[in-house]
N, C-alpha and C. Protein backbone atom coordinates (compact mmCIF):
# COMPACT_ATOMS: atom_id res chain seq x y z
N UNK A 1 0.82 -1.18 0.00
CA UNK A 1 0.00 0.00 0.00
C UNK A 1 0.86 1.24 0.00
N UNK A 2 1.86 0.94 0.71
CA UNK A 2 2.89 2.35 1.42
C UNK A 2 3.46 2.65 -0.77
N UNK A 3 3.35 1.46 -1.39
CA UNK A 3 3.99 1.65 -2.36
C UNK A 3 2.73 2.43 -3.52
N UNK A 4 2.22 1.90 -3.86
CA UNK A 4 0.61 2.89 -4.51
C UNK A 4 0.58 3.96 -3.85
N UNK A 5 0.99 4.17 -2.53
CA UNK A 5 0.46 6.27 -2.07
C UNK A 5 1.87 6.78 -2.53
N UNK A 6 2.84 5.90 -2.91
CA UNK A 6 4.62 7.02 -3.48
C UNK A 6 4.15 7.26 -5.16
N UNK A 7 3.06 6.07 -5.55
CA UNK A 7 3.01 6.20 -7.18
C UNK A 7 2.26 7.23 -7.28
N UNK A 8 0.97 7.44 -6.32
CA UNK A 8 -0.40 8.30 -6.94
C UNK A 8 0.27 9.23 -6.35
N UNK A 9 1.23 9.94 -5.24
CA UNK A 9 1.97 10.68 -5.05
C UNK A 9 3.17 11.35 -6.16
N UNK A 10 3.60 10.73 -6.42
CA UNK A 10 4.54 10.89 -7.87
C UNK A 10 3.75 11.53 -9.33
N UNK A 11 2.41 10.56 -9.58
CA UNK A 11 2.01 11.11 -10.56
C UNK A 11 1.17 12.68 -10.44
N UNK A 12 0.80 12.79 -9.20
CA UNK A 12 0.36 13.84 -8.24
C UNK A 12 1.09 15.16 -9.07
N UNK A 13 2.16 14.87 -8.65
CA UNK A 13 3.58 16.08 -8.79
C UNK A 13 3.82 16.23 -9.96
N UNK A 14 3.97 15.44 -11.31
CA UNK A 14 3.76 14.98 -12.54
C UNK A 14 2.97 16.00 -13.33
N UNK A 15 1.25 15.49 -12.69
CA UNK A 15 0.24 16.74 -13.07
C UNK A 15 0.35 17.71 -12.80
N UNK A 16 0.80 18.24 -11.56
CA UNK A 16 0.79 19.75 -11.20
C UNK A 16 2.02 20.20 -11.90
N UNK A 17 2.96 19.39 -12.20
CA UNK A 17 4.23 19.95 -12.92
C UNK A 17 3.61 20.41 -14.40
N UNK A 18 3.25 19.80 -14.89
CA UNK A 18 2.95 19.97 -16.26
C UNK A 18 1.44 20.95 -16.63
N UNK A 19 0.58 20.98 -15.42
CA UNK A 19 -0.16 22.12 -15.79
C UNK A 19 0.69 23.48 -15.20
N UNK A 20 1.47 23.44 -14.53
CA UNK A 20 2.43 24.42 -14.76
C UNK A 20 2.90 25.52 -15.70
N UNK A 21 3.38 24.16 -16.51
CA UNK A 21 4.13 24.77 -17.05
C UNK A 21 3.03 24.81 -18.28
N UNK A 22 2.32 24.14 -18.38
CA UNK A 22 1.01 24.75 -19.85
C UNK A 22 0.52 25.98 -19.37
N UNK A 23 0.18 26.39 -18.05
CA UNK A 23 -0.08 27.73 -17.20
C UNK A 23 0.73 29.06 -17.80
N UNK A 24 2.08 28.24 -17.94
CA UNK A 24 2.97 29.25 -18.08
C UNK A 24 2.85 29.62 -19.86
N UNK A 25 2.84 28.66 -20.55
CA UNK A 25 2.66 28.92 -21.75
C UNK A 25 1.42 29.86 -21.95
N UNK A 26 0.42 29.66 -21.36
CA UNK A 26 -0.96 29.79 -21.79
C UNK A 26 -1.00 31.19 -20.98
N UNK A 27 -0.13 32.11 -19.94
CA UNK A 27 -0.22 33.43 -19.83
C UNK A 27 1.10 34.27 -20.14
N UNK A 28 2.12 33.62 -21.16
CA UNK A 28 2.85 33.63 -22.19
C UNK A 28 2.05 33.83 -23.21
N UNK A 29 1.13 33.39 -23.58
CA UNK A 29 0.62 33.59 -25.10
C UNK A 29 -0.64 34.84 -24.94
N UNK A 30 -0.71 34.69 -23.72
CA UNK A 30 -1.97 35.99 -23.22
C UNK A 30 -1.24 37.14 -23.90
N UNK A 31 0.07 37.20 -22.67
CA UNK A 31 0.93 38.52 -22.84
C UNK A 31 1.12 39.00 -24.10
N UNK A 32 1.45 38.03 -25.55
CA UNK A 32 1.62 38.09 -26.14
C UNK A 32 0.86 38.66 -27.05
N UNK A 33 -0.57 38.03 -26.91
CA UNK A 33 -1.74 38.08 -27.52
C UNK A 33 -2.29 39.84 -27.56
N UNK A 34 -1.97 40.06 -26.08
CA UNK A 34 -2.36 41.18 -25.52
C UNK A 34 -1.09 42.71 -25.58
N UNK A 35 -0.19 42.43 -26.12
CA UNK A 35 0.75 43.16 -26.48
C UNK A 35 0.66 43.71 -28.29
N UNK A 36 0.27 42.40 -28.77
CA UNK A 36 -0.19 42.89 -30.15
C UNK A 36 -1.74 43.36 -30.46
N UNK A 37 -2.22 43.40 -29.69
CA UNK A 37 -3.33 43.80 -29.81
C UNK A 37 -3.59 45.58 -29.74
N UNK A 38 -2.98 45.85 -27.96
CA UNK A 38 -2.04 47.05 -28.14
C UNK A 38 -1.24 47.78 -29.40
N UNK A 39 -0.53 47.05 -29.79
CA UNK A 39 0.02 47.26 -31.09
C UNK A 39 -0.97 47.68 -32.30
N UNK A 40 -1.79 46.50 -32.65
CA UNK A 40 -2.68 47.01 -33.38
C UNK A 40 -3.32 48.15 -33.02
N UNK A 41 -3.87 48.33 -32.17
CA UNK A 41 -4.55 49.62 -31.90
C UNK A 41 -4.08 50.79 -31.90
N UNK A 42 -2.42 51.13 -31.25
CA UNK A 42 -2.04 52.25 -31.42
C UNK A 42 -1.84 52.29 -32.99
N UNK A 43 -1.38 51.60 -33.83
CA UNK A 43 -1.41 52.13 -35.64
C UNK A 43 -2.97 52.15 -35.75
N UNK A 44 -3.70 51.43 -35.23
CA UNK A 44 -4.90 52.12 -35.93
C UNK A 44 -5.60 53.63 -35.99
N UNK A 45 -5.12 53.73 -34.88
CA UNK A 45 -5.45 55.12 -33.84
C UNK A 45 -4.28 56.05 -34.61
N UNK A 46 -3.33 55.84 -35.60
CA UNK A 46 -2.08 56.24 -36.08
C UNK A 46 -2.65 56.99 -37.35
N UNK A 47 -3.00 55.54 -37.63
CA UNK A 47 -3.60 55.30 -39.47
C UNK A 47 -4.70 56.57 -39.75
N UNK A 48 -5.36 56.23 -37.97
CA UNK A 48 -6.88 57.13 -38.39
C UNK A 48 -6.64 58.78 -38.17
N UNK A 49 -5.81 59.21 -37.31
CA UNK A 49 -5.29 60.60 -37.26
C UNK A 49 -4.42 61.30 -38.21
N UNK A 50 -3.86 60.22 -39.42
CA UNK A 50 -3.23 60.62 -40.54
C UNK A 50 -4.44 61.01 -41.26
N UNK A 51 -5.16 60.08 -41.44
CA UNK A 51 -6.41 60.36 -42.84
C UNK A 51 -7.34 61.34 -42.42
N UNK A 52 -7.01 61.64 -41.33
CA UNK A 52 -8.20 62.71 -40.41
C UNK A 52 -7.29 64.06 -40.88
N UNK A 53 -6.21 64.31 -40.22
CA UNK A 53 -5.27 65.38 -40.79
C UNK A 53 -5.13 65.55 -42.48
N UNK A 54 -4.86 64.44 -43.55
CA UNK A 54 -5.24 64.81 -44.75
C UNK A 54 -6.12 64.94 -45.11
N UNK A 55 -7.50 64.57 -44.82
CA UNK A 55 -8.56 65.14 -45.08
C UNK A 55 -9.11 66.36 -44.88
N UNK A 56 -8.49 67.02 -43.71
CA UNK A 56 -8.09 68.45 -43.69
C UNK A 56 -7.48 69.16 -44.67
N UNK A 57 -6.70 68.56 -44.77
CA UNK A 57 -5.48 69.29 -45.48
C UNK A 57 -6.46 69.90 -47.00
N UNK A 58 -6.83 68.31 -47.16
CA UNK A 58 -7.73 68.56 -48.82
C UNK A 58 -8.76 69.52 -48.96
N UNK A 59 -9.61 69.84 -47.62
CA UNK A 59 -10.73 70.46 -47.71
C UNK A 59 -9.95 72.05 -47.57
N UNK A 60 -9.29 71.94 -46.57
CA UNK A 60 -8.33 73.29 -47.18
C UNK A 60 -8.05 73.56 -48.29
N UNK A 61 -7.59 73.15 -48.91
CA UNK A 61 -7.12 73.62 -50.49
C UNK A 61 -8.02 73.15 -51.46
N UNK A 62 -8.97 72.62 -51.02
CA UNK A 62 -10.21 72.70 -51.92
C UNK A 62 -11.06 74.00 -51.96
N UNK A 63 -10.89 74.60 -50.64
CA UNK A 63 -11.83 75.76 -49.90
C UNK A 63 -10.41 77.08 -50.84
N UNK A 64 -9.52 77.03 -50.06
CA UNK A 64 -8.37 77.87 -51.11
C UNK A 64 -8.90 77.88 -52.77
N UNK A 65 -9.00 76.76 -53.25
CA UNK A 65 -8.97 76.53 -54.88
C UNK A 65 -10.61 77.34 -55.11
N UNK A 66 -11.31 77.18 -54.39
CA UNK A 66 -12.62 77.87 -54.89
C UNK A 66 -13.03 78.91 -54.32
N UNK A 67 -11.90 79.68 -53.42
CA UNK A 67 -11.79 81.19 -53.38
C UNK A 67 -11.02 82.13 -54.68
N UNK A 68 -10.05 81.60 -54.70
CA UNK A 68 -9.17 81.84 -56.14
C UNK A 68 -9.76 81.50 -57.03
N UNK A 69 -10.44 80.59 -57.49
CA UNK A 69 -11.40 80.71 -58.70
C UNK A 69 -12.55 81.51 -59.38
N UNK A 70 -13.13 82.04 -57.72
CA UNK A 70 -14.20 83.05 -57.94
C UNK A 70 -13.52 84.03 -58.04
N UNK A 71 -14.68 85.00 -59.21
CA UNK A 71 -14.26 86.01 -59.36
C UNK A 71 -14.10 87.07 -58.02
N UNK A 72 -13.47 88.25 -58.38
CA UNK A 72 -13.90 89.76 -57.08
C UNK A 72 -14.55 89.99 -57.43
N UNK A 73 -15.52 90.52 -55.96
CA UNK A 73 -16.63 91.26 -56.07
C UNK A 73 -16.02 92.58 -57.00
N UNK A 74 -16.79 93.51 -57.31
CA UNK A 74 -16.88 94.59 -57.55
C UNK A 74 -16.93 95.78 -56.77
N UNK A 75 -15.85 96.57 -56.48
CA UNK A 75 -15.59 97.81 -55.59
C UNK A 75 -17.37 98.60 -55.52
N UNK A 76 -17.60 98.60 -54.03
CA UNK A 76 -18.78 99.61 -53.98
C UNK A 76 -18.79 100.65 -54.44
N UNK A 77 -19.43 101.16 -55.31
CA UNK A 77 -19.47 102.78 -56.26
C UNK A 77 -19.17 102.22 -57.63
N UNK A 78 -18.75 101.43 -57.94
CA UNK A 78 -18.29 101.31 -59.28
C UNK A 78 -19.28 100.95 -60.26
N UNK A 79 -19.12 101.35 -61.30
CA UNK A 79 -20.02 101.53 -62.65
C UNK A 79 -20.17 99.89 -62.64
N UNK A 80 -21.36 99.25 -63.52
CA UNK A 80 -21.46 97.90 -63.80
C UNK A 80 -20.54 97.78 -65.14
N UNK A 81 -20.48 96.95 -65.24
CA UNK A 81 -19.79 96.43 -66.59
C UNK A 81 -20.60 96.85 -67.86
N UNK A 82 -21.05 97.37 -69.26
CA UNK A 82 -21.58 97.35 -69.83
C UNK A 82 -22.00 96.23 -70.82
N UNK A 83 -23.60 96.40 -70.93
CA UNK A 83 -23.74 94.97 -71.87
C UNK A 83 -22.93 94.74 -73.04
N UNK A 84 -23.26 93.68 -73.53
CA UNK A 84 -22.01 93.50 -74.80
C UNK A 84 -23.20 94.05 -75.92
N UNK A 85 -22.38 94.75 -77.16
CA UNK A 85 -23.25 95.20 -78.15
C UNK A 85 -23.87 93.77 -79.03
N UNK A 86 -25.02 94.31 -79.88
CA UNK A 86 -25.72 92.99 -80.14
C UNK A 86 -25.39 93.24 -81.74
N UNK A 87 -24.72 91.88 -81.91
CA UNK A 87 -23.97 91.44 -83.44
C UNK A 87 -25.23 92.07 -84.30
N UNK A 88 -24.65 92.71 -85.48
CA UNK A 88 -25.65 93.38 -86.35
C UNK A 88 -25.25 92.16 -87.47
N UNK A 89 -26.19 92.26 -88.24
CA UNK A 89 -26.25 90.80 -89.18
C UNK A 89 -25.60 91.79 -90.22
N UNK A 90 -24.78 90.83 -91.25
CA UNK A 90 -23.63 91.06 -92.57
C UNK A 90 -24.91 92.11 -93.78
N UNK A 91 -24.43 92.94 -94.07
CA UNK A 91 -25.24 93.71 -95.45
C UNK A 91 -25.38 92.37 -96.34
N UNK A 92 -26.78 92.89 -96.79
CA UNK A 92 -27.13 91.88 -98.07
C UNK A 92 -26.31 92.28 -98.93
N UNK A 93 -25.34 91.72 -100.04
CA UNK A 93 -24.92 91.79 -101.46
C UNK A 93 -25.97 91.52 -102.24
N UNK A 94 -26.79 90.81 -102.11
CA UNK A 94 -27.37 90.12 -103.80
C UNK A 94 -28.47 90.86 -103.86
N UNK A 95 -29.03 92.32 -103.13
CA UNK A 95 -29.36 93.79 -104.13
C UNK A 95 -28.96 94.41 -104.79
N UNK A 96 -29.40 94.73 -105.86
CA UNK A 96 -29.02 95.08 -107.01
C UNK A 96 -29.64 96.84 -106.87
């Protein structure tokens, strides 16, 4: 008997050894898991404050490009532009 309580004793130590060390793997792969995850997130958070800042950038110089495109107003007091004269049609030739 004294010899079966050294075996189930032995294999005892066996199991706890080896969920151990799977323990150890398995908050090894946490850390791991959980470090790239971190990772991912700060570039995402990277990625998304770049396209946030160029999308600025664009609406700026979109807003620039269609100030410079429009014309100036016209100075207060100033005469209007005059209409354009209206094309007079070519003299007939073929009166005689």
């Amino acid at each position: 008997m004294t010899k079966s309580v050294l075996i189930a004793a032995a294999l005892a130590l066996a199991l706890v050894g080896c969920s151990d060390s799977n323990k150890a793997a398995a908050d090894k792969a946490a850390a791991d898991a959980k470090a790239a995850a971190e990772k991912a997130a700060t570039a995402t958070k990277e990625a998304a404050d770049k396209a946030a800042q160029a999308t600025k950038e664009a609406a700026d110089k979109a807003s620039d490009a269609m100030k410079s495109a429009m014309p100036a107003p016209a100075a207060p007091g100033a005469a209007p532009a005059p209409a354009p004269e209206p094309a007079t049609p070519p003299a007939d030739s073929t009166k005689k």
